[in-house]
C-alpha atoms as a PDB file:
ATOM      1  CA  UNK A   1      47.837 115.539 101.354  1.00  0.00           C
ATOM      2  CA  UNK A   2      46.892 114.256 104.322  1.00  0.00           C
ATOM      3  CA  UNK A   3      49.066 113.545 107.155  1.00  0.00           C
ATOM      4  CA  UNK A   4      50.074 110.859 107.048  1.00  0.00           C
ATOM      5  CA  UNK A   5      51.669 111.603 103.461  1.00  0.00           C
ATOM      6  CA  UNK A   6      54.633 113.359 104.772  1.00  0.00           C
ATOM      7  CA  UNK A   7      57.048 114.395 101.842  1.00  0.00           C
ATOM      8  CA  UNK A   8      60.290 112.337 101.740  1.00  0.00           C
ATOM      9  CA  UNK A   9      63.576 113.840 104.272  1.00  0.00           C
ATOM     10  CA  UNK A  10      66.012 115.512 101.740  1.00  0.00           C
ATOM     11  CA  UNK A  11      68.922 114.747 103.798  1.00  0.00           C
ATOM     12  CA  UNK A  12      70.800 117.582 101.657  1.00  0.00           C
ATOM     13  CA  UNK A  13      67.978 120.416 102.444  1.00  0.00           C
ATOM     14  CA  UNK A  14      68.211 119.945 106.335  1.00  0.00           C
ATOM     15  CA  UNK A  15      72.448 120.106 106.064  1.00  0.00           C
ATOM     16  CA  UNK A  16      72.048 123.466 104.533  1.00  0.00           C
ATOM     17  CA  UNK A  17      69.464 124.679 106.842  1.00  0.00           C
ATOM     18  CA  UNK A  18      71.005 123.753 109.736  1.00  0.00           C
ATOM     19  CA  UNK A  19      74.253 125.149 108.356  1.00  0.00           C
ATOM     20  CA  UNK A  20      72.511 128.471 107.606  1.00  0.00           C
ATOM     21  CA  UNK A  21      71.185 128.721 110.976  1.00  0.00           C
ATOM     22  CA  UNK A  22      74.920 128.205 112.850  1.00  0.00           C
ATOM     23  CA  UNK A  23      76.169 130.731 110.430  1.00  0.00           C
ATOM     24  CA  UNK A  24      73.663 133.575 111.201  1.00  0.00           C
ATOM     25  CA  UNK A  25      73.399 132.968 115.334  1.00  0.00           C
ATOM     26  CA  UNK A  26      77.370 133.135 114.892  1.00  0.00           C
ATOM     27  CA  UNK A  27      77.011 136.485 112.757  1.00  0.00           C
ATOM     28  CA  UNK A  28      74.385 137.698 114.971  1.00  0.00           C
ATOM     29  CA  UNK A  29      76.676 137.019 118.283  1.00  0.00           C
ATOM     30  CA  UNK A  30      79.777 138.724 116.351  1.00  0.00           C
ATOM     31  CA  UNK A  31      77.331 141.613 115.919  1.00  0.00           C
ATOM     32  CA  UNK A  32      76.262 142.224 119.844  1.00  0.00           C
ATOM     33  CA  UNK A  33      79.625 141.696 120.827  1.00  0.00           C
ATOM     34  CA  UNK A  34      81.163 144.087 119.145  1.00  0.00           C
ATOM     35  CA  UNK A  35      78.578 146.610 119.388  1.00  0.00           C
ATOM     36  CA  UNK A  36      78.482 145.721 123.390  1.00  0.00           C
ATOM     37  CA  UNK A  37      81.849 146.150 124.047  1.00  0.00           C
ATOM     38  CA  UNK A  38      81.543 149.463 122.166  1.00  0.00           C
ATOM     39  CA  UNK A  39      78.665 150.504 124.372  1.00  0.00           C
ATOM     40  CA  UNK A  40      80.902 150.092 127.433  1.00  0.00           C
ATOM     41  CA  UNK A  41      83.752 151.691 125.466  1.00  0.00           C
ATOM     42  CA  UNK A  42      81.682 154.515 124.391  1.00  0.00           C
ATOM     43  CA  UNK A  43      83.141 154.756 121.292  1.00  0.00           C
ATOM     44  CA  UNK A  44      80.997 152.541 119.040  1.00  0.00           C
ATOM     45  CA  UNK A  45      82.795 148.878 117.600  1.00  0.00           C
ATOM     46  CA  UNK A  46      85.340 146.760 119.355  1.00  0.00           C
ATOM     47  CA  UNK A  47      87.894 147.732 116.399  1.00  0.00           C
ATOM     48  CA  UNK A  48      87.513 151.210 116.429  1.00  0.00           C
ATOM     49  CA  UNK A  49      90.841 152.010 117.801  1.00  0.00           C
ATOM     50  CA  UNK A  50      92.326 150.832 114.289  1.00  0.00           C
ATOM     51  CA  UNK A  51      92.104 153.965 112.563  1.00  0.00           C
ATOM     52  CA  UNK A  52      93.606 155.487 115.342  1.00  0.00           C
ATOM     53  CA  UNK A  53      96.886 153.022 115.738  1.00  0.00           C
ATOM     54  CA  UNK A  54      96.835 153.620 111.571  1.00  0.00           C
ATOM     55  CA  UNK A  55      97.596 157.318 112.049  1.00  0.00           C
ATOM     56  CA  UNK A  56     100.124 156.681 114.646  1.00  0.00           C
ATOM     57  CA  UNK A  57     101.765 153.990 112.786  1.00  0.00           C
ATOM     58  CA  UNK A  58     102.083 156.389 109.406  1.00  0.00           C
ATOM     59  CA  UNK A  59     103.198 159.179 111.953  1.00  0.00           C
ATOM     60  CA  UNK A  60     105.954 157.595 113.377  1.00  0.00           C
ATOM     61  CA  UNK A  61     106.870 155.731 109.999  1.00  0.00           C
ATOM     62  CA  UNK A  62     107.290 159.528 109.075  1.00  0.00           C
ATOM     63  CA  UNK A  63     109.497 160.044 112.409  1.00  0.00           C
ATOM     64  CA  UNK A  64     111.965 157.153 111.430  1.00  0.00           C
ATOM     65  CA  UNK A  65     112.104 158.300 107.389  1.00  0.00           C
ATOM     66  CA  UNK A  66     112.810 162.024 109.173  1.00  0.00           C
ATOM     67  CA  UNK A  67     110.462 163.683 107.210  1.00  0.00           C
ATOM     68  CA  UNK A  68     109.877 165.446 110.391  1.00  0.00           C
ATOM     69  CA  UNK A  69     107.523 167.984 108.000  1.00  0.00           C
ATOM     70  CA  UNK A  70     105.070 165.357 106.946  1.00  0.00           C
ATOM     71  CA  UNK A  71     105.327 163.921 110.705  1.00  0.00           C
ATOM     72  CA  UNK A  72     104.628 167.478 111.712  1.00  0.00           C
ATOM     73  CA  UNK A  73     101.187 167.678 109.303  1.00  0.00           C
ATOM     74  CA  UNK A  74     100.074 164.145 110.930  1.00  0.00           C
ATOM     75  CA  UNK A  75     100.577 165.728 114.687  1.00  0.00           C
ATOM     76  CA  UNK A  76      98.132 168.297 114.147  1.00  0.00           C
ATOM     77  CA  UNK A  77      95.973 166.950 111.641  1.00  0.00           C
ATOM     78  CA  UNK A  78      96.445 170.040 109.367  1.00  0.00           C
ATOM     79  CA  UNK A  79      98.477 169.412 105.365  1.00  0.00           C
ATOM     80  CA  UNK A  80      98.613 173.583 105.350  1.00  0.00           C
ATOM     81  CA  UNK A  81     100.375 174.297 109.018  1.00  0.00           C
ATOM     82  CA  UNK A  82     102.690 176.425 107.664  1.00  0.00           C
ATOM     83  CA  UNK A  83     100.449 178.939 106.591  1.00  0.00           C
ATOM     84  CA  UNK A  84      99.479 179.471 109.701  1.00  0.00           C
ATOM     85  CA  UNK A  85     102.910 178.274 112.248  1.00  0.00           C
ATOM     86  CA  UNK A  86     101.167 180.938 115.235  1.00  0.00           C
ATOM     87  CA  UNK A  87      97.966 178.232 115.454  1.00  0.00           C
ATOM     88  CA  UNK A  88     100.853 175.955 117.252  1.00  0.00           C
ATOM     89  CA  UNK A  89     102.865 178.290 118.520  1.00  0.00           C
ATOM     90  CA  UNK A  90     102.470 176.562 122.148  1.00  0.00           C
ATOM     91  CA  UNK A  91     104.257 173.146 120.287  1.00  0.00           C
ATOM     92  CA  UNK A  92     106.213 174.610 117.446  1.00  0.00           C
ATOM     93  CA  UNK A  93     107.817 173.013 114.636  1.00  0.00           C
ATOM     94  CA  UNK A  94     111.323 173.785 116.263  1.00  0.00           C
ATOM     95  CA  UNK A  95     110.100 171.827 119.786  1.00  0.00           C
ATOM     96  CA  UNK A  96     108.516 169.336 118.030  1.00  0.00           C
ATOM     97  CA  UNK A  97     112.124 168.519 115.866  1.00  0.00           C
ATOM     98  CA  UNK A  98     113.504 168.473 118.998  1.00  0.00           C
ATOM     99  CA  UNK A  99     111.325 165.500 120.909  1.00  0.00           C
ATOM    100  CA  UNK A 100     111.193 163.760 117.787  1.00  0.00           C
ATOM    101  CA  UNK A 101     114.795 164.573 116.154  1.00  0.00           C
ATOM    102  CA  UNK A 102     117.806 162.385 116.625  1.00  0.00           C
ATOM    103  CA  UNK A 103     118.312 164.760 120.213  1.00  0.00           C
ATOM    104  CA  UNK A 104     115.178 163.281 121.454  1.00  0.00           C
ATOM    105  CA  UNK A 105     115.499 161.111 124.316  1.00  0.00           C
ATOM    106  CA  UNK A 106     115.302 158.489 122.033  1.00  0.00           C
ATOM    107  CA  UNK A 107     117.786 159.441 119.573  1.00  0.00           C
ATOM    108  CA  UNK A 108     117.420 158.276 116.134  1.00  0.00           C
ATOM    109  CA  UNK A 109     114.435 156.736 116.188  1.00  0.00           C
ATOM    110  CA  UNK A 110     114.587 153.837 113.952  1.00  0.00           C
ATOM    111  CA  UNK A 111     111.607 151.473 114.921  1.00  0.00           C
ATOM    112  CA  UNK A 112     108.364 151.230 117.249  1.00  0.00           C
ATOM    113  CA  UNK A 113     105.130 148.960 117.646  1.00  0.00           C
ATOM    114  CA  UNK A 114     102.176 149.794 119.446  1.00  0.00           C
ATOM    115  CA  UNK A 115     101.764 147.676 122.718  1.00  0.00           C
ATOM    116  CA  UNK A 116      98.166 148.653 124.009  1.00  0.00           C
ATOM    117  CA  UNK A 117      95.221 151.256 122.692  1.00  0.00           C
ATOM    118  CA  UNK A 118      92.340 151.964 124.005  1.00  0.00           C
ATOM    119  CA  UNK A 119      89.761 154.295 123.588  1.00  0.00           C
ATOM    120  CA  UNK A 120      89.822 156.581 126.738  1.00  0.00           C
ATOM    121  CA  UNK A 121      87.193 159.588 126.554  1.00  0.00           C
ATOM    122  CA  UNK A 122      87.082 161.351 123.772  1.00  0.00           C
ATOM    123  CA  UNK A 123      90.011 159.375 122.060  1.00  0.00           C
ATOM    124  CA  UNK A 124      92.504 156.956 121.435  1.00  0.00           C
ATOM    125  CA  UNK A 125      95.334 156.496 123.795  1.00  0.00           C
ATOM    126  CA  UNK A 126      97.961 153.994 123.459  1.00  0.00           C
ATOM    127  CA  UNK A 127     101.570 152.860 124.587  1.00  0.00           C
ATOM    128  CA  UNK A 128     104.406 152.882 122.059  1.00  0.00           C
ATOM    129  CA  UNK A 129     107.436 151.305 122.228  1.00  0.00           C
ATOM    130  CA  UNK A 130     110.449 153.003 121.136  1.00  0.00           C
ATOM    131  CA  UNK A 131     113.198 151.320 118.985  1.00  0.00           C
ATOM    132  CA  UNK A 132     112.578 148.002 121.015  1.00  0.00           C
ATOM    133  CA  UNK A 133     112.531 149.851 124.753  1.00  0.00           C
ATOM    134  CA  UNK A 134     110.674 148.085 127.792  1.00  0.00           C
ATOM    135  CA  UNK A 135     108.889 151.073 128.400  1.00  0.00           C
ATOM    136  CA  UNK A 136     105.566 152.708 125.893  1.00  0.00           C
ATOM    137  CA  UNK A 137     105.273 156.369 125.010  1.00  0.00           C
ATOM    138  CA  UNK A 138     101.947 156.926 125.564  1.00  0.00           C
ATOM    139  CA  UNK A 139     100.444 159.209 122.514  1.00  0.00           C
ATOM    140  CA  UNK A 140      96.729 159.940 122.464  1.00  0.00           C
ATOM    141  CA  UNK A 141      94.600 160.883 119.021  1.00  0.00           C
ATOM    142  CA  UNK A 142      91.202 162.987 119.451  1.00  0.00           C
ATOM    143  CA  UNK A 143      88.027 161.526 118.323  1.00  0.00           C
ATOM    144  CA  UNK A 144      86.911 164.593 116.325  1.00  0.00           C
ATOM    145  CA  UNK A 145      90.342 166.587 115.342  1.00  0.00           C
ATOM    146  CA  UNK A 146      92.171 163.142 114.679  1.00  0.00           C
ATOM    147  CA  UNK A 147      95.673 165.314 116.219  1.00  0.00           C
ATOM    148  CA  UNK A 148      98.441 163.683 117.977  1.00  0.00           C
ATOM    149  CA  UNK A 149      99.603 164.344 121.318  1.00  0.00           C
ATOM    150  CA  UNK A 150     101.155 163.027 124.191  1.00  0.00           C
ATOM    151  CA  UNK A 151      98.804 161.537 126.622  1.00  0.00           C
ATOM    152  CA  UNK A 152      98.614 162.302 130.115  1.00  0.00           C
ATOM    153  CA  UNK A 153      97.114 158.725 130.557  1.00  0.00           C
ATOM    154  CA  UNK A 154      99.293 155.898 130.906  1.00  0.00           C
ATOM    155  CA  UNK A 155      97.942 152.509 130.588  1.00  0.00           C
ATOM    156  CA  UNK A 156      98.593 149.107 132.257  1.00  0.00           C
ATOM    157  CA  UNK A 157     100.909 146.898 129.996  1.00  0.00           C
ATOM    158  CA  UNK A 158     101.074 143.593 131.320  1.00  0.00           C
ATOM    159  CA  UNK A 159     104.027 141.707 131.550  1.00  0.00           C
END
């Protein structure tokens, strides 16, 4: 072949390439987004605060069915807590019916939705809002024991 026998254009060939080419720069750009925001985050992917807002979501779903004794086991992470009730002796199962019972500042609490998250440190903190109220809970979730707590970090909900 010599060159000035170029083979014919296949109109249908340079489609797909060119369509194969948009589709991995826009996979590769998905990719170093997420993993740069993660790198600022220090917590690895841009979603990784969905695992997190998971536990808290089947915590409090707990809280509103008052199972208070399953909600208790997603607090601290631990399905056999009453084998050992002195481990959390410094939040007990009696204080913790009491901030989450229907005598909780909240009352019966019947609903909630998570309003912001963000991974802060070592974990997850994020605001809660409490059968519809203008102003979050914040609750917090540890990276390595996955336990709930209240955070001592509040974070900026915009209006």
């Amino acid at each position: 072949m010599t060159l000035l026998d170029a083979p014919t254009y296949d109109a249908a060939r340079a489609k797909r390439n060119r369509n194969l080419l948009i589709a991995a720069i826009a996979v590769i750009l998905l990719v170093a987004l997420t993993g740069f925001m993660g790198f600022f985050t220090g917590h690895g992917w841009f979603f990784n605060t969905l695992p997190a807002e998971h536990r808290v979501n089947k915590f409090l779903d707990a809280v509103e069915a008052k199972d208070f004794t399953k909600a208790y086991t997603l607090w601290n992470n631990d399905a056999d807590w009453q084998k050992h009730p002195e481990q959390y002796k410094l939040y007990g199962f009696d204080q913790f019916q009491k901030d989450w019972g229907p005598a909780s500042d909240y009352g019966v609490i019947r609903s909630h939705q998570i309003s912001i998250s963000k991974a802060v440190g070592n974990g997850i903190v994020m605001g809660v809002n409490i059968n519809g109220g203008k102003t979050p809970l914040f609750l917090r979730v540890d990276d390595k024991s996955k336990q709930i707590g209240f955070s001592p970090i509040e974070l900026y909900v915009g209006p």
